[in-house]
N, C-alpha and C. Protein backbone atom coordinates (compact mmCIF):
# COMPACT_ATOMS: atom_id res chain seq x y z
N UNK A 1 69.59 52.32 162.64
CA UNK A 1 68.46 51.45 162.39
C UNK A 1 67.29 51.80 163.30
N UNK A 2 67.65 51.98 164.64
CA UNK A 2 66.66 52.09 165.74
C UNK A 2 66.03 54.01 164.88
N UNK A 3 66.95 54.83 164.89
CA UNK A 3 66.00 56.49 164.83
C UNK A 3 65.25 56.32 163.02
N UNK A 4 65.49 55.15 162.09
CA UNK A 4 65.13 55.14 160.92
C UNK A 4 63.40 54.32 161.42
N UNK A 5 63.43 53.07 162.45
CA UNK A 5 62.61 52.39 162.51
C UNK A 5 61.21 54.11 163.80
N UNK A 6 61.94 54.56 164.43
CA UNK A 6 61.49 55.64 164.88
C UNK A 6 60.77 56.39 164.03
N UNK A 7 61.69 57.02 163.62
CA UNK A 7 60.82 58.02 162.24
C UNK A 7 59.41 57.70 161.20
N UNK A 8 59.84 55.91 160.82
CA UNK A 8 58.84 55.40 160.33
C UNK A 8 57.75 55.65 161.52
N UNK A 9 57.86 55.41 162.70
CA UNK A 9 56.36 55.91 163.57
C UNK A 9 55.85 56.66 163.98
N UNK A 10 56.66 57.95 163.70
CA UNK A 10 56.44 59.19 163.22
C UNK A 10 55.32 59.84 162.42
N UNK A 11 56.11 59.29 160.97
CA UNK A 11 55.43 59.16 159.62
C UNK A 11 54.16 58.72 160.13
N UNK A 12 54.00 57.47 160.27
CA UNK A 12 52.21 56.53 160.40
C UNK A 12 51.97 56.92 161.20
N UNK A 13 52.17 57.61 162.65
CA UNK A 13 51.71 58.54 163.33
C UNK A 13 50.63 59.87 162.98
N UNK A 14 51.84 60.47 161.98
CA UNK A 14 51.02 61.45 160.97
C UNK A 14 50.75 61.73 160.01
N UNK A 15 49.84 60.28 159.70
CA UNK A 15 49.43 59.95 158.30
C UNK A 15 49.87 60.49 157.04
N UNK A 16 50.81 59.96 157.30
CA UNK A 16 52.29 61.26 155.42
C UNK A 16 51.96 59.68 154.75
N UNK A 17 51.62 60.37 153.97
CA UNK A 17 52.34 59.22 152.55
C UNK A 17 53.54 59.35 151.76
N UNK A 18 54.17 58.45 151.28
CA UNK A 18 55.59 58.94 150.75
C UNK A 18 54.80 59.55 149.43
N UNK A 19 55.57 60.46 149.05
CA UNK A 19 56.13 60.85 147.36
C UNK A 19 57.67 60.91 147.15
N UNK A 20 58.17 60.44 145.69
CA UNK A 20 58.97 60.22 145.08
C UNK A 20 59.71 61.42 144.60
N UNK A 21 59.32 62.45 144.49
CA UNK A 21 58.98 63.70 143.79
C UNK A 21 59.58 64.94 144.29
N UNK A 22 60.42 65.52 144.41
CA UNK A 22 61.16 66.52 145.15
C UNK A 22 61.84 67.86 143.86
N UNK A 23 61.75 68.72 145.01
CA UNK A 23 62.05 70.13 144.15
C UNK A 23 63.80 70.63 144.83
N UNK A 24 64.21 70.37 144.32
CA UNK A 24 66.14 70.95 144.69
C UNK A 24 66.25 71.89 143.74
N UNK A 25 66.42 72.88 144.85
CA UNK A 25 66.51 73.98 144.03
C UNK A 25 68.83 74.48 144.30
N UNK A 26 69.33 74.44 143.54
CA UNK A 26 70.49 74.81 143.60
C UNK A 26 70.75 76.03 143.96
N UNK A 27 72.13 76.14 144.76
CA UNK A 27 72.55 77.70 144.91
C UNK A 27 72.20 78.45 144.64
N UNK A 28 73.29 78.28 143.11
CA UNK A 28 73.14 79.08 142.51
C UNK A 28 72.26 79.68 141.68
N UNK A 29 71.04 78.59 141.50
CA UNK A 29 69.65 79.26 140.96
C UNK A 29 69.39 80.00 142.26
N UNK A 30 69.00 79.57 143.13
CA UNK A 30 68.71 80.39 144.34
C UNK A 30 68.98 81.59 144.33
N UNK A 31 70.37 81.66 144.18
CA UNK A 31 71.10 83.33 144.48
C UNK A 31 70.84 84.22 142.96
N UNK A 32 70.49 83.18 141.63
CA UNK A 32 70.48 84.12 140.13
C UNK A 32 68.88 84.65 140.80
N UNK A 33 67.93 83.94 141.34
CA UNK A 33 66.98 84.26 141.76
C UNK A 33 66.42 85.37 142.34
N UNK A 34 67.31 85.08 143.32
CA UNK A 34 66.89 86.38 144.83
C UNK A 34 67.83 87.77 144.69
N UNK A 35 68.92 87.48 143.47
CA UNK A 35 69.45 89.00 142.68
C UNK A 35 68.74 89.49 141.75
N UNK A 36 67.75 88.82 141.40
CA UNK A 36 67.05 89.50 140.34
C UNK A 36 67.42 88.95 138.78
N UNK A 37 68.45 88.13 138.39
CA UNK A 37 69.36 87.84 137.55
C UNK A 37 68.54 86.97 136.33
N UNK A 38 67.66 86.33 136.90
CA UNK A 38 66.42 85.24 136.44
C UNK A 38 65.45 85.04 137.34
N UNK A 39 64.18 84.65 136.46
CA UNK A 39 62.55 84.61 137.28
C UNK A 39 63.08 83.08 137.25
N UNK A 40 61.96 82.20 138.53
CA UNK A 40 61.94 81.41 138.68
C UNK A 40 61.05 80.44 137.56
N UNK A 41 60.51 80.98 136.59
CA UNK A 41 59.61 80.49 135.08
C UNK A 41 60.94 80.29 134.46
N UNK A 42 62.40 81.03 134.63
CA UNK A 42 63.07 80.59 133.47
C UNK A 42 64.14 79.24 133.73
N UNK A 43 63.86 78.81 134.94
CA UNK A 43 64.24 77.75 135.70
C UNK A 43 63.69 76.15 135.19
N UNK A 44 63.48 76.12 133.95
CA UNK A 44 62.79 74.95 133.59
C UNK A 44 62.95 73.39 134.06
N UNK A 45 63.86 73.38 134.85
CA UNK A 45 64.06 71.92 135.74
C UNK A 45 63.79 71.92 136.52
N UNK A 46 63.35 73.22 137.27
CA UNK A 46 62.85 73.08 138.33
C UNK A 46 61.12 73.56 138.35
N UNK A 47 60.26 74.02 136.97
CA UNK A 47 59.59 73.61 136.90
C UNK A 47 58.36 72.53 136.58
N UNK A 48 59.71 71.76 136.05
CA UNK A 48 59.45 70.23 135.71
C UNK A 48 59.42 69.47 136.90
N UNK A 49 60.03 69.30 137.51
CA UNK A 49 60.39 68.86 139.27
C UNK A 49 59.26 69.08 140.15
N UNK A 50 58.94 70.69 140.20
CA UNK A 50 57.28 70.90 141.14
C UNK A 50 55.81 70.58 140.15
N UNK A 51 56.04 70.34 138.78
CA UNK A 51 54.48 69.53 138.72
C UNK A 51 54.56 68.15 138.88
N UNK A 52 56.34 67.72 139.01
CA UNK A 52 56.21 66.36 139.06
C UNK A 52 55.54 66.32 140.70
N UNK A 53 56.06 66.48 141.26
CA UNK A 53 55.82 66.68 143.15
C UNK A 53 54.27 67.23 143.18
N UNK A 54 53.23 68.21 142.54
CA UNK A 54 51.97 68.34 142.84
C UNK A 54 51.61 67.65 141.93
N UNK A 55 51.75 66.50 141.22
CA UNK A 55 50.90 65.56 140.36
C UNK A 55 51.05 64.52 141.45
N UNK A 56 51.98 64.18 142.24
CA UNK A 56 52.30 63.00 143.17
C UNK A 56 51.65 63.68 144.40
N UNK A 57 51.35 64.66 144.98
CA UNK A 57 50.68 65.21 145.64
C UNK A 57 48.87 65.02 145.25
N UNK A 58 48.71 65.75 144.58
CA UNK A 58 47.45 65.57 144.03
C UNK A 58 46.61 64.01 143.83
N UNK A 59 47.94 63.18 143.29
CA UNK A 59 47.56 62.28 143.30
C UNK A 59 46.67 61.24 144.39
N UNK A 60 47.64 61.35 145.63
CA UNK A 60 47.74 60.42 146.92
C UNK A 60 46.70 61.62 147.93
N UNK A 61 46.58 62.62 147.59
CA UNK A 61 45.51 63.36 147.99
C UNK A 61 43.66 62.68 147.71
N UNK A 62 43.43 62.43 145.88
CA UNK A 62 42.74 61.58 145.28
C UNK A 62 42.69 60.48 146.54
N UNK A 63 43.39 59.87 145.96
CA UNK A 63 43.11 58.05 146.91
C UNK A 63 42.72 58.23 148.20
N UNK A 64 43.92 59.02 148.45
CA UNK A 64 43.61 59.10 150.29
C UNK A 64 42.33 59.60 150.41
N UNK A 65 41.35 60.40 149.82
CA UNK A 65 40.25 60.92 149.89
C UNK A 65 39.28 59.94 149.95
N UNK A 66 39.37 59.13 148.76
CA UNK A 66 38.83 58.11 148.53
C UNK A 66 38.56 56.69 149.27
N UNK A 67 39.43 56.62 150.25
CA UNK A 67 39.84 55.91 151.16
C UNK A 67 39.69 56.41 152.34
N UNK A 68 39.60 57.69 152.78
CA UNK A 68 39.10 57.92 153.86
C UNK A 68 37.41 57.52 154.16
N UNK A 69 37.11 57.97 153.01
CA UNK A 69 35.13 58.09 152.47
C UNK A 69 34.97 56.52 152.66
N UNK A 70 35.39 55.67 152.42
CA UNK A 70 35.20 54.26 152.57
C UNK A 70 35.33 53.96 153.71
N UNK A 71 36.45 54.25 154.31
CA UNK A 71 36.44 54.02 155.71
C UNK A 71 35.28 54.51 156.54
N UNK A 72 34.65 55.84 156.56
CA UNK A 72 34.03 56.65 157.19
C UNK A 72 32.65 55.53 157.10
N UNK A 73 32.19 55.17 155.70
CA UNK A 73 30.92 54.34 155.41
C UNK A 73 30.99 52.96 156.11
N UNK A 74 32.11 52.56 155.90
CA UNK A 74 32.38 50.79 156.82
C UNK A 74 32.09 50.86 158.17
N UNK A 75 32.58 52.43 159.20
CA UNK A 75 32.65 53.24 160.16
C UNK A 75 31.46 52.92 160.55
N UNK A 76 30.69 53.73 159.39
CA UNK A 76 28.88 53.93 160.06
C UNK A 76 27.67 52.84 159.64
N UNK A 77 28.07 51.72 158.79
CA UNK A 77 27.66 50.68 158.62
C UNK A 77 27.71 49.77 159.85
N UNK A 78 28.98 50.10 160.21
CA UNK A 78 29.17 49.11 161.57
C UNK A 78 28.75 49.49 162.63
N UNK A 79 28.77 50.93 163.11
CA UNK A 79 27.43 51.28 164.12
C UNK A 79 26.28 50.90 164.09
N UNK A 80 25.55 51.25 162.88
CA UNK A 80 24.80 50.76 162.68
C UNK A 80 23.83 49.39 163.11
């Protein structure tokens, strides 16, 4: 509980946002891979998997952008 509540201050430490979205790549694709046996294009679950992960990327990239820029203006409004 204590290295899970840790890690979370980690994380908000260095501003990560979660994504849902992960690429597992198996063994044995791994090894049909790196023998030459199959390209990683003929891997179709696992190219379903990495646009899911850079659409959830891309995404929270968006906002967070968007949300930084707001902040930055509230920032210099309030100097102001």
């Amino acid at each position: 509980s204590r290295a899970v509540e840790q890690l979370r201050l980690y994380a908000v430490e260095l501003q990560m946002a979660p994504v849902k979205s992960a690429v597992h790549i198996a063994w044995g694709d791994f090894l049909a891979v790196r023998q030459g046996e199959k390209k990683l294009e003929d891997l179709e679950h696992l190219n379903q998997a990495a646009a899911a992960l850079v659409n959830d990327v891309a995404w929270w990239a968006k906002v967070l952008k968007a949300a930084r820029a707001a902040d930055a203006i509230a920032e210099e409004a309030k100097a102001a």
